[in-house]
N, C-alpha and C. Protein backbone atom coordinates (compact mmCIF):
# COMPACT_ATOMS: atom_id res chain seq x y z
N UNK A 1 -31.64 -12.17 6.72
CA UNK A 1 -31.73 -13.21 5.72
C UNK A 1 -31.26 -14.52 6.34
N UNK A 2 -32.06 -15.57 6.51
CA UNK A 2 -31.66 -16.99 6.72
C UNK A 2 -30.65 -17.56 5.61
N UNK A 3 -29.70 -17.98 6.01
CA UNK A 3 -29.22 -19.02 5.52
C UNK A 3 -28.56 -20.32 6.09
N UNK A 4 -28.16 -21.49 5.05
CA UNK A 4 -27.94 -22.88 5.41
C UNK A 4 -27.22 -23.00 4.64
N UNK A 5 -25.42 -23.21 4.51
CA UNK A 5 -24.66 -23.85 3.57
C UNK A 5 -23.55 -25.08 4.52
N UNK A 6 -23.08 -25.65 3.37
CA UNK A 6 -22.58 -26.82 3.99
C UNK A 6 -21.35 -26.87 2.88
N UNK A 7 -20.16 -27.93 2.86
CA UNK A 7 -19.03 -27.40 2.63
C UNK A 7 -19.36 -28.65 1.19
N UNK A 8 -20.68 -29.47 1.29
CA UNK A 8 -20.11 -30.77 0.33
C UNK A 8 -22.04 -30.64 0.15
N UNK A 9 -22.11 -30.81 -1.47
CA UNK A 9 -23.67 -32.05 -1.42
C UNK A 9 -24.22 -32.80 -1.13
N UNK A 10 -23.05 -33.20 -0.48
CA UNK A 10 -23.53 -34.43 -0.08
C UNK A 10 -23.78 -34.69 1.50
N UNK A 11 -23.60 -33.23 1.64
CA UNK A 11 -23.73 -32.96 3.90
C UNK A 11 -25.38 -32.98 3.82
N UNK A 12 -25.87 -33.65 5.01
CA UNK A 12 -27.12 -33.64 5.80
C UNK A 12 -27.62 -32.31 5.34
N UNK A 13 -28.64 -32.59 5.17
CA UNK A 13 -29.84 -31.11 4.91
C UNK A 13 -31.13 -31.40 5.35
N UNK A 14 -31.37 -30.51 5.91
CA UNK A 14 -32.98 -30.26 6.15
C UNK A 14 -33.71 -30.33 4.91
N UNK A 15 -34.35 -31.36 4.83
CA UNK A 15 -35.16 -31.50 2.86
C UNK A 15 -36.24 -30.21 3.47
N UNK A 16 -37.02 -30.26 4.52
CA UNK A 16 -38.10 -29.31 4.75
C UNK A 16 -37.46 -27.70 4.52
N UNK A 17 -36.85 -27.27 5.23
CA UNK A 17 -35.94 -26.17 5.10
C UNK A 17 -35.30 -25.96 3.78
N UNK A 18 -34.77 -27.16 2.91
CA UNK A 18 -34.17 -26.76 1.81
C UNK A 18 -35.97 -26.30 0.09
N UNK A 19 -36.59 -27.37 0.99
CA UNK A 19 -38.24 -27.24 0.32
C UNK A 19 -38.62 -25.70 0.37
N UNK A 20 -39.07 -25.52 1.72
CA UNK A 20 -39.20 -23.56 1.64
C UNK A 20 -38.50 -22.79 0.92
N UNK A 21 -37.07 -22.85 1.05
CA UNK A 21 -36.16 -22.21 0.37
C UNK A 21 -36.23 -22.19 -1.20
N UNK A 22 -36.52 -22.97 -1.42
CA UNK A 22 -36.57 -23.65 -3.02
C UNK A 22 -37.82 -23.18 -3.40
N UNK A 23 -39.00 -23.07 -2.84
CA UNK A 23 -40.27 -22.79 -2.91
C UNK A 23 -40.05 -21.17 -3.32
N UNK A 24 -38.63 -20.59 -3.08
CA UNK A 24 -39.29 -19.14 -3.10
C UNK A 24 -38.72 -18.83 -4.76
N UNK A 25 -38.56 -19.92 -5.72
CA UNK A 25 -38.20 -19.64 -7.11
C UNK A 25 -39.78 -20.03 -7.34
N UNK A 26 -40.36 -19.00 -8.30
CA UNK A 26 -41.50 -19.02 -9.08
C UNK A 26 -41.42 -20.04 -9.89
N UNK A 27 -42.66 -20.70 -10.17
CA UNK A 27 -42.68 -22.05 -11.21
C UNK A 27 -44.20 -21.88 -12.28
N UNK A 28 -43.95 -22.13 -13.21
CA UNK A 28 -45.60 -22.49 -13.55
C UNK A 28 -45.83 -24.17 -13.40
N UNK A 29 -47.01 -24.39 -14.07
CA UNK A 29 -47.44 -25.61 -13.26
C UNK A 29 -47.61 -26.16 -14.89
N UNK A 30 -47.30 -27.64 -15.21
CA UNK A 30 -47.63 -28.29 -16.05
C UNK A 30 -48.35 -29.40 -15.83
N UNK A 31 -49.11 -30.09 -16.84
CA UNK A 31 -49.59 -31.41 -16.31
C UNK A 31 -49.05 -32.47 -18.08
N UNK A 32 -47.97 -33.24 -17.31
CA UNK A 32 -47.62 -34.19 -18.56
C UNK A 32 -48.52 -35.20 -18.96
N UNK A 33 -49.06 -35.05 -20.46
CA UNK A 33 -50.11 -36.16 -21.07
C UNK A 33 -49.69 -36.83 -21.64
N UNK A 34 -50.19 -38.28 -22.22
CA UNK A 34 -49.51 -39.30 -23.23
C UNK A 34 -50.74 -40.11 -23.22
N UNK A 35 -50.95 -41.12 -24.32
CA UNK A 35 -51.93 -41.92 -24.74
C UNK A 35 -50.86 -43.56 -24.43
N UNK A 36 -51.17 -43.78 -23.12
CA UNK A 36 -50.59 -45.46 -23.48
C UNK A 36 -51.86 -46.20 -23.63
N UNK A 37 -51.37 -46.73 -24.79
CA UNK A 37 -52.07 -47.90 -25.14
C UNK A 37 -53.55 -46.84 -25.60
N UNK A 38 -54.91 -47.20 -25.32
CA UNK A 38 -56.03 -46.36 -26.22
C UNK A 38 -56.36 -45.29 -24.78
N UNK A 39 -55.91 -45.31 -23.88
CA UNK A 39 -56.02 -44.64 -22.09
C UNK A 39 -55.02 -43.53 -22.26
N UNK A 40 -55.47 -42.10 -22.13
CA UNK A 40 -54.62 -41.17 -21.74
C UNK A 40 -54.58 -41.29 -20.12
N UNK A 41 -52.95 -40.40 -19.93
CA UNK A 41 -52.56 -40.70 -18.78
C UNK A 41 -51.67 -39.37 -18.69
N UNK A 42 -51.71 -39.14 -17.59
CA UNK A 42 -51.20 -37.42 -16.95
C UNK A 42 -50.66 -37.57 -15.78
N UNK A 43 -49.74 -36.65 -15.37
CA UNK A 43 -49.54 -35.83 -13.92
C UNK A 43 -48.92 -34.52 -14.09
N UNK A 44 -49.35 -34.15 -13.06
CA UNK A 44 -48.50 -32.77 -12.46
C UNK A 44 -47.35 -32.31 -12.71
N UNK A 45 -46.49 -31.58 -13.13
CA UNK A 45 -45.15 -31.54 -13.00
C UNK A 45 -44.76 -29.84 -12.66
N UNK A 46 -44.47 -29.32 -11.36
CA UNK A 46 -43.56 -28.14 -11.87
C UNK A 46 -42.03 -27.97 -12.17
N UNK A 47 -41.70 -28.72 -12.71
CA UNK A 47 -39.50 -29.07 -13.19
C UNK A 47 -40.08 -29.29 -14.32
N UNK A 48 -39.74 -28.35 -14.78
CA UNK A 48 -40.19 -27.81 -16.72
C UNK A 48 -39.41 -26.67 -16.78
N UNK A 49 -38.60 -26.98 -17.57
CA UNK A 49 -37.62 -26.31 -18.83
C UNK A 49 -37.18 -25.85 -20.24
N UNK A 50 -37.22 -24.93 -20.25
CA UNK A 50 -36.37 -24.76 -22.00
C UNK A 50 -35.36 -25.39 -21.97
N UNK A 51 -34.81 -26.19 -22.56
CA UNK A 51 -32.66 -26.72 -22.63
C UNK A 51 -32.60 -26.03 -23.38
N UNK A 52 -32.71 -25.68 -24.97
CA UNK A 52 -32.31 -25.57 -26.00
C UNK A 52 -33.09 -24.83 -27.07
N UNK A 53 -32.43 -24.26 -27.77
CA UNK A 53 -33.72 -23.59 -28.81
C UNK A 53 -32.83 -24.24 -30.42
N UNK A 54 -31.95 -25.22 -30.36
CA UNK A 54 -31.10 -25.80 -31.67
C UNK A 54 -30.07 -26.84 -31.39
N UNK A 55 -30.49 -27.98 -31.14
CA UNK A 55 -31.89 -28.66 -31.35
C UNK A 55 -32.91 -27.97 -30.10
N UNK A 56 -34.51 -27.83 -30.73
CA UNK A 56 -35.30 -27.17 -29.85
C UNK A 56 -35.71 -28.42 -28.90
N UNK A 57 -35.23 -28.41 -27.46
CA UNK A 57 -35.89 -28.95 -26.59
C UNK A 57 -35.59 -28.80 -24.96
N UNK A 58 -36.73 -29.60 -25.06
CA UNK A 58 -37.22 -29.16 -23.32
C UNK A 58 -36.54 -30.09 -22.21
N UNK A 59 -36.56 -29.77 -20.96
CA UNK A 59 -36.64 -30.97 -19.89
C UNK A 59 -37.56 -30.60 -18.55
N UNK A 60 -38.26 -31.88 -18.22
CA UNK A 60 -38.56 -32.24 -17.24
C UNK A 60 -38.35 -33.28 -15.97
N UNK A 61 -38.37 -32.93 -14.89
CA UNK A 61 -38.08 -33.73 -13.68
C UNK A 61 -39.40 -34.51 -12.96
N UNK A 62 -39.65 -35.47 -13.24
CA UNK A 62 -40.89 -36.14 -12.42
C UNK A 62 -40.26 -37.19 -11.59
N UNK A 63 -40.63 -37.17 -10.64
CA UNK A 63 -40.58 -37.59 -8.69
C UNK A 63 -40.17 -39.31 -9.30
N UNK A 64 -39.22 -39.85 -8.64
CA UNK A 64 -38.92 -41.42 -9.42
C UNK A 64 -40.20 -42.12 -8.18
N UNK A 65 -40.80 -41.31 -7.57
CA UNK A 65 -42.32 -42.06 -7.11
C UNK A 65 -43.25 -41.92 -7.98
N UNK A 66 -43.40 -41.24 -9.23
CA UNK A 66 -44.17 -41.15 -10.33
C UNK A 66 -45.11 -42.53 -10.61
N UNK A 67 -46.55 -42.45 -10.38
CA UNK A 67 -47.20 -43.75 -11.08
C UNK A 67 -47.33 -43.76 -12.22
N UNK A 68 -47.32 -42.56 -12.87
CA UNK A 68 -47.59 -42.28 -14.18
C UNK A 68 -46.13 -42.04 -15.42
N UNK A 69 -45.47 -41.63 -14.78
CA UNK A 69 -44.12 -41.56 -15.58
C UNK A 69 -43.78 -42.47 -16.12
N UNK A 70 -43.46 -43.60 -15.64
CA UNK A 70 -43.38 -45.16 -15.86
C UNK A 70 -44.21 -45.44 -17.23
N UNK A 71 -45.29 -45.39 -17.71
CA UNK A 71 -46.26 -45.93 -18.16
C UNK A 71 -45.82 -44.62 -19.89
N UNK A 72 -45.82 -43.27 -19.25
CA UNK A 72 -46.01 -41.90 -20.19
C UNK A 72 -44.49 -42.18 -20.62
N UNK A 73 -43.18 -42.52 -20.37
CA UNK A 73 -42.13 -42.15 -21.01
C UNK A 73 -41.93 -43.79 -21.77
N UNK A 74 -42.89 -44.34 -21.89
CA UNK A 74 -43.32 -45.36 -23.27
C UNK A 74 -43.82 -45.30 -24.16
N UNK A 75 -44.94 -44.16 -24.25
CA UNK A 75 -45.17 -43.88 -25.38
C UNK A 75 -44.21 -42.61 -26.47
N UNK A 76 -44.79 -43.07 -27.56
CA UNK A 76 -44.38 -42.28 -28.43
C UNK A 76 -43.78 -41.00 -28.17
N UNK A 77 -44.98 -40.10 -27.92
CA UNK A 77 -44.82 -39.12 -27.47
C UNK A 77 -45.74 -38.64 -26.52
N UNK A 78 -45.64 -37.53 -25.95
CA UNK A 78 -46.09 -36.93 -25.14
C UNK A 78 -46.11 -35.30 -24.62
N UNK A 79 -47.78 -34.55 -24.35
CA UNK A 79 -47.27 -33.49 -24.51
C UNK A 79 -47.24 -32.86 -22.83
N UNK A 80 -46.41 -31.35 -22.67
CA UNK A 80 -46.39 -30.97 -21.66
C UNK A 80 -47.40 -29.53 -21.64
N UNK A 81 -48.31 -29.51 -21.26
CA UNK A 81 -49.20 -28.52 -21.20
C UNK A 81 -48.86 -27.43 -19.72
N UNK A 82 -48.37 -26.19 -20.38
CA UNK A 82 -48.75 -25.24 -19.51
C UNK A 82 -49.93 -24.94 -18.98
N UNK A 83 -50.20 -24.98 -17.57
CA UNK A 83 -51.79 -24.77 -17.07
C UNK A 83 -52.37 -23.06 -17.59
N UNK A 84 -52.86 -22.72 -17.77
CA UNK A 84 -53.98 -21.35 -17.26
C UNK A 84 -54.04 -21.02 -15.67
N UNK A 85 -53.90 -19.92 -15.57
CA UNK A 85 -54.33 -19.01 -14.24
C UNK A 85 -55.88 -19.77 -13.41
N UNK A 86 -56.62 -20.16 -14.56
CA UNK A 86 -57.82 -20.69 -13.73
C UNK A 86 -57.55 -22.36 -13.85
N UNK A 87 -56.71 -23.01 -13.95
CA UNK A 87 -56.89 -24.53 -13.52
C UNK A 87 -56.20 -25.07 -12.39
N UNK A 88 -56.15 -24.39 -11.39
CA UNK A 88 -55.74 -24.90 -10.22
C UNK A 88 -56.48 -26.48 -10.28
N UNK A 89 -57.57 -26.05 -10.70
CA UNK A 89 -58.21 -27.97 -10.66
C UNK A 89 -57.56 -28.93 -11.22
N UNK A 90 -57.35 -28.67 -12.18
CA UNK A 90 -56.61 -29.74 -13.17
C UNK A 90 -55.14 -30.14 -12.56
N UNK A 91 -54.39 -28.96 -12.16
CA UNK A 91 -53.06 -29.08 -11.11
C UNK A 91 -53.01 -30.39 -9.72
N UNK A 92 -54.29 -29.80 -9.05
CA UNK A 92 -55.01 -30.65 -8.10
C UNK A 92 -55.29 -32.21 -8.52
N UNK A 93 -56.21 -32.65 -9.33
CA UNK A 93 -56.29 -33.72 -9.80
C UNK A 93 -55.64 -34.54 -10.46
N UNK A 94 -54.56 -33.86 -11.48
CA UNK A 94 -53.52 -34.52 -11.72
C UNK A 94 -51.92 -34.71 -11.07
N UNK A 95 -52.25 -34.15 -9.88
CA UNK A 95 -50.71 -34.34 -9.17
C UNK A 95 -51.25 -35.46 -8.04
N UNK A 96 -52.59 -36.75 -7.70
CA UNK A 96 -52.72 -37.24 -7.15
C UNK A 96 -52.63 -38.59 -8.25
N UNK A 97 -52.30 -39.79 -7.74
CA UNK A 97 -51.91 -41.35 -8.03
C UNK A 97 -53.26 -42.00 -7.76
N UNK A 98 -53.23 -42.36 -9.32
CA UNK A 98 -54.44 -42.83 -9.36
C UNK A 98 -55.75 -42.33 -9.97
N UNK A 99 -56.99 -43.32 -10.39
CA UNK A 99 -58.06 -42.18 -10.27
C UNK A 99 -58.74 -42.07 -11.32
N UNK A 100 -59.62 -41.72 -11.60
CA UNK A 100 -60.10 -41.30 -13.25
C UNK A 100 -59.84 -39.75 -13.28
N UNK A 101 -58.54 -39.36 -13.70
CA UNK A 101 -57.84 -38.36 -13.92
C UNK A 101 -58.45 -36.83 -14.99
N UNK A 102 -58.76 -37.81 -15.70
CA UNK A 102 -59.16 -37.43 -17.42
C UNK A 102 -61.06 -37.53 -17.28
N UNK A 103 -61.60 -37.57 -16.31
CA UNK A 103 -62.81 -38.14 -16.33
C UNK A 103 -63.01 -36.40 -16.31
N UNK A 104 -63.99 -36.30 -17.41
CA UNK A 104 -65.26 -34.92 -18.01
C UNK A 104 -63.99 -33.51 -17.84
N UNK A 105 -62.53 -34.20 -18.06
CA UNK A 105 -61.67 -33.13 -19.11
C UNK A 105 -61.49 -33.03 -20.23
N UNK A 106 -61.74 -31.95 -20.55
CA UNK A 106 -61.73 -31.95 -22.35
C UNK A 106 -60.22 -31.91 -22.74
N UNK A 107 -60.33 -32.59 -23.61
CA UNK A 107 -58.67 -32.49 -24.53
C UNK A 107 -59.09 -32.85 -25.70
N UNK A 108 -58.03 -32.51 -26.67
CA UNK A 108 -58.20 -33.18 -28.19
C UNK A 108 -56.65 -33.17 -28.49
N UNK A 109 -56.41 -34.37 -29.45
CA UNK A 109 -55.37 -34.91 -29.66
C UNK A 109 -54.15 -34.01 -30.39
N UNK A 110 -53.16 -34.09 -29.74
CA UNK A 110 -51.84 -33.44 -30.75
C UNK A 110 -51.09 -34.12 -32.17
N UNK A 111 -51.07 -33.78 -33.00
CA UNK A 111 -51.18 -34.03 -34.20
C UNK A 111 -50.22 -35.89 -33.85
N UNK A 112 -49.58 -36.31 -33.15
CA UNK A 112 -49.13 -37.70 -32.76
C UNK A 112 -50.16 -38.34 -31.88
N UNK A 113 -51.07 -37.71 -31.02
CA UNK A 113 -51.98 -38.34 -30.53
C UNK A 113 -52.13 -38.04 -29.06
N UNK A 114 -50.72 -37.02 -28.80
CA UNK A 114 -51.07 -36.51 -27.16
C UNK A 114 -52.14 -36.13 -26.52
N UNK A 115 -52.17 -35.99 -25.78
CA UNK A 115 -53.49 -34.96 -25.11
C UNK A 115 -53.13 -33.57 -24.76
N UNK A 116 -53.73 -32.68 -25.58
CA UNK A 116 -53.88 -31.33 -25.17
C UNK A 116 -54.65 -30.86 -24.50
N UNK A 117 -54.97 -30.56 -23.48
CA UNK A 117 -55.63 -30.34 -22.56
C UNK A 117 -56.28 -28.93 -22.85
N UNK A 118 -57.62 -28.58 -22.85
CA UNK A 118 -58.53 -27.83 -23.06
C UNK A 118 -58.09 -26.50 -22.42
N UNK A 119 -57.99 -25.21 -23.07
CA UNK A 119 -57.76 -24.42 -21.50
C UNK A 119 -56.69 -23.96 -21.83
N UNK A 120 -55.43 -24.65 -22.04
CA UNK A 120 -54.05 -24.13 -21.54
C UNK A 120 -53.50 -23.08 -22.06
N UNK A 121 -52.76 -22.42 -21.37
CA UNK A 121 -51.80 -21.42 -21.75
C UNK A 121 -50.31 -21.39 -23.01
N UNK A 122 -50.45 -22.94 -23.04
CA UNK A 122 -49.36 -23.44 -23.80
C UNK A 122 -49.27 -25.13 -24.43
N UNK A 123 -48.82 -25.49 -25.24
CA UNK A 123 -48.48 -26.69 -24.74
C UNK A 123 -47.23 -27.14 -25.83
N UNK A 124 -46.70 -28.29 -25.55
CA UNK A 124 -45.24 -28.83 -26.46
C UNK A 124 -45.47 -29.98 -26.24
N UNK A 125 -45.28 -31.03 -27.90
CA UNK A 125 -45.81 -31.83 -27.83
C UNK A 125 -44.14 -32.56 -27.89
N UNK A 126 -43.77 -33.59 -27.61
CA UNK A 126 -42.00 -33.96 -27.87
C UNK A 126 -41.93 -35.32 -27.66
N UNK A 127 -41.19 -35.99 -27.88
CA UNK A 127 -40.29 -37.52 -27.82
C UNK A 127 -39.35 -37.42 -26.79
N UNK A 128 -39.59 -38.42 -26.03
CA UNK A 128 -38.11 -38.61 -25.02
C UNK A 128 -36.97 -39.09 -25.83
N UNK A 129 -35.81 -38.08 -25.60
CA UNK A 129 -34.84 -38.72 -26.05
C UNK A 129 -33.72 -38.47 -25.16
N UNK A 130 -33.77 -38.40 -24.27
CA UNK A 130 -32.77 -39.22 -22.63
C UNK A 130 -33.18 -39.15 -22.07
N UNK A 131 -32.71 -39.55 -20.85
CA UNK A 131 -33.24 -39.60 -19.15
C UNK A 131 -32.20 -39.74 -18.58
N UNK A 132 -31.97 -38.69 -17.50
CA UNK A 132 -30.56 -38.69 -16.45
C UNK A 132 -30.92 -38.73 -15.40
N UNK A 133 -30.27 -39.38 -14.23
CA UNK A 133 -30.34 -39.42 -12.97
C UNK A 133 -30.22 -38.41 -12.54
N UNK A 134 -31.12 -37.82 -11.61
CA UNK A 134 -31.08 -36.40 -10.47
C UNK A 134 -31.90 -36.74 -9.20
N UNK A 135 -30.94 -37.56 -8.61
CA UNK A 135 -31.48 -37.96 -6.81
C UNK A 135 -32.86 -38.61 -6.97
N UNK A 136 -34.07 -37.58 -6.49
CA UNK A 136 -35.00 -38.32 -5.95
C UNK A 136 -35.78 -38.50 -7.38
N UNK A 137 -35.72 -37.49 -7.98
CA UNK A 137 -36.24 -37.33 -9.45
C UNK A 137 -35.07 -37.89 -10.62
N UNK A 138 -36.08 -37.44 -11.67
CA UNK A 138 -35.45 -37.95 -13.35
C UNK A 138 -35.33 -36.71 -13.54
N UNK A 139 -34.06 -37.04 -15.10
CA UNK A 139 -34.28 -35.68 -15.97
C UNK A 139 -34.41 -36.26 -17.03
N UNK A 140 -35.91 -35.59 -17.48
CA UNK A 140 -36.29 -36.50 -18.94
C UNK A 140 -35.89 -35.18 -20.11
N UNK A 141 -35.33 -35.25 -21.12
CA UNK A 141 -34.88 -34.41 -22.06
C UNK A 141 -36.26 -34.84 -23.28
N UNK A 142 -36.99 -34.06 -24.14
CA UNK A 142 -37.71 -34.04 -24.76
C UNK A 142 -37.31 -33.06 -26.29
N UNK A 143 -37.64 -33.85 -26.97
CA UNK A 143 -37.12 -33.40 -28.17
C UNK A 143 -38.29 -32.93 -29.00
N UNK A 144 -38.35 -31.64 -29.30
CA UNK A 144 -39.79 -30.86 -29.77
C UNK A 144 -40.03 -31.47 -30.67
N UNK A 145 -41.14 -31.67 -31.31
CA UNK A 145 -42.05 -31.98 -32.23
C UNK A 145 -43.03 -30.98 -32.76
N UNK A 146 -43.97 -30.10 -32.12
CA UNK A 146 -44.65 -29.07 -32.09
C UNK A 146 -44.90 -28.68 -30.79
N UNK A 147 -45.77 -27.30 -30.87
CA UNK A 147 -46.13 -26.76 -30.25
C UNK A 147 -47.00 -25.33 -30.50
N UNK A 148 -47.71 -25.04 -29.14
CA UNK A 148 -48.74 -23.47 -29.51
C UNK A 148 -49.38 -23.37 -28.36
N UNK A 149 -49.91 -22.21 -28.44
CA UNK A 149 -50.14 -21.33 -27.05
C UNK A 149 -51.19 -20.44 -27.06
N UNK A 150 -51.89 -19.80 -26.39
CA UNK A 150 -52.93 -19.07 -26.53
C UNK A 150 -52.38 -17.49 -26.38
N UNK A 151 -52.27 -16.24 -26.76
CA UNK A 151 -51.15 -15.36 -26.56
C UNK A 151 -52.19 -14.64 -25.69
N UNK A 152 -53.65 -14.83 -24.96
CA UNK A 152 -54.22 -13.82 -24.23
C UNK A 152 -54.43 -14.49 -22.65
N UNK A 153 -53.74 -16.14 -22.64
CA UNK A 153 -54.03 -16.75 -21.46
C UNK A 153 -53.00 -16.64 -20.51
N UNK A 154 -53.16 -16.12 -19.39
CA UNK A 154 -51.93 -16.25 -18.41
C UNK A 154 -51.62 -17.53 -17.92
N UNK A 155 -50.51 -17.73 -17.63
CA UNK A 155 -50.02 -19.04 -17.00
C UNK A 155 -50.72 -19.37 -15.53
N UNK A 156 -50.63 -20.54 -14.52
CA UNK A 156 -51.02 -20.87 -13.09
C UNK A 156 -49.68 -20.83 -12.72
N UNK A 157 -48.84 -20.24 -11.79
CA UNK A 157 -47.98 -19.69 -11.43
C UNK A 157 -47.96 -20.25 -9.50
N UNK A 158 -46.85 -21.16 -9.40
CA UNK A 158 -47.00 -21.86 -8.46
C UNK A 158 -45.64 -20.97 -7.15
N UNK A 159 -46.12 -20.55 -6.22
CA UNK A 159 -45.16 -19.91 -5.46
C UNK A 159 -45.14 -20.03 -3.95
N UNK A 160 -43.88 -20.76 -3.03
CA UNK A 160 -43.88 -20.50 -1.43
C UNK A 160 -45.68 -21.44 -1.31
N UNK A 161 -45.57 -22.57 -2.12
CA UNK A 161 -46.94 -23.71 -1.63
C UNK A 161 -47.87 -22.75 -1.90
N UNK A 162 -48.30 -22.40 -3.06
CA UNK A 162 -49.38 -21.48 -3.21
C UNK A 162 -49.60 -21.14 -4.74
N UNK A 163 -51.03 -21.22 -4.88
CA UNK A 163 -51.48 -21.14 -6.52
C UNK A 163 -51.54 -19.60 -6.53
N UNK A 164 -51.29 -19.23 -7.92
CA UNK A 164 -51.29 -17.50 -8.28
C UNK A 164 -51.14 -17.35 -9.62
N UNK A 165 -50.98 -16.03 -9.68
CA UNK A 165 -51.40 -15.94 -11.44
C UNK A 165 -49.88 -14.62 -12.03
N UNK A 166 -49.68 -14.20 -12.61
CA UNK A 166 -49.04 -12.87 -13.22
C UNK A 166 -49.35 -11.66 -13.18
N UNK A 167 -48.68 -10.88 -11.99
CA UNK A 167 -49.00 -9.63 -11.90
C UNK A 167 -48.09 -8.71 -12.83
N UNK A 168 -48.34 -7.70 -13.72
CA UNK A 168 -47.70 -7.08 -14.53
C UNK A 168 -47.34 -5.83 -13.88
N UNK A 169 -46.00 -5.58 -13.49
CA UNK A 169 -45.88 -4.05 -13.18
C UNK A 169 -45.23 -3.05 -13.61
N UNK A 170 -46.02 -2.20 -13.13
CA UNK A 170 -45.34 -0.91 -14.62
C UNK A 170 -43.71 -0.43 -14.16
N UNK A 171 -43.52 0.15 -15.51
CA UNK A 171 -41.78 0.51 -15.11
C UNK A 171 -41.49 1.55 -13.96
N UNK A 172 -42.92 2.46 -13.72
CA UNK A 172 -42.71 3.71 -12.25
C UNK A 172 -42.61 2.68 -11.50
N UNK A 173 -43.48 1.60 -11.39
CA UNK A 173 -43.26 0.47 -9.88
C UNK A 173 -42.31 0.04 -9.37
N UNK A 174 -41.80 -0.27 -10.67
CA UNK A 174 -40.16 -0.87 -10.63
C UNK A 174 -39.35 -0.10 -10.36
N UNK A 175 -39.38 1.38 -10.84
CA UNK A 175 -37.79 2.14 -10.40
C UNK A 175 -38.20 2.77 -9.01
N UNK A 176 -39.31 2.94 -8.87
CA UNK A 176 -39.75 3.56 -7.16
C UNK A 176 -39.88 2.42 -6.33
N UNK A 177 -39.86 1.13 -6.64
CA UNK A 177 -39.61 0.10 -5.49
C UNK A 177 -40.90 0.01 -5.09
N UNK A 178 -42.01 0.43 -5.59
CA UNK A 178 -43.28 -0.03 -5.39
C UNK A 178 -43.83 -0.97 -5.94
């Protein structure tokens, strides 16, 4: 087993080395929507969280290089859509700056006006109500509003730089280590 510890947070780290390492926690993949102004607007995000189930809400971390964050944590609201197993595309196109993003994606509006994105496995529609500093990223806290999910769609499941889906294994797998 590799490891890398250091006595403070604040000691030199390999960001590449600490990236792999970090890569080996499973993520699903979201893409954050919002309507500024009459223009929906999206990106990528995998730093998506439950905080809370009372008050019910979420948090997310988007890159303080975000072109789109800037613009999405002005509006009203905004929703966070869990991808599907089959939208690696949508992952793809919305984690690049810039672009006609939204060009021949279907969405229809969340009862405030988000974009729900066609497809998904999930989505939560919420209000920012903080934002904390975390280094290179934000932590935006989102305060639920609604939400719903499809209960037969698997999630896009992001792992070690690599798109994947949910393998289910049975309980013999598990206690025989297969």
């Amino acid at each position: 087993m590799s490891t890398q510890s250091g006595s403070s947070t604040q000691s030199a780290v390999n960001t590449r080395a600490l990236r792999d390492v970090l890569g080996h926690f499973c993520s699903g993949v979201t893409v954050v929507t919002a309507m500024v102004g009459d223009e929906p607007a999206g990106f990528t995000c995998q730093s998506f969280s439950a905080l809370s189930l009372d008050p019910p809400q979420v948090l997310l971390c988007p890159s303080r290089r975000s072109t789109s964050w800037p613009a999405i944590r002005t509006a009203e609201t905004f929703c966070i859509n869990v991808l599907s197993s089959g939208q690696r595309d949508l992952s793809d196109r919305f984690a690049k700056s810039g672009g006609p993003k939204f060009a021949g994606v279907q969405w229809r509006p969340a009862e405030r006006g988000a974009p729900i994105l066609e497809g998904v496995a999930a989505w939560f529609e919420v209000a920012l109500t903080a934002e904390h500093d975390g280094g290179d990223h934000l932590i935006a806290v989102g305060g639920l509003l609604d939400f719903g999910s499809d209960p037969v769609t698997e999630p896009l499941v992001f792992h070690r730089s690599r798109y994947g889906g949910v393998v289910e294994l049975s309980l013999g797998s598990i206690e025989s280590g297969t």
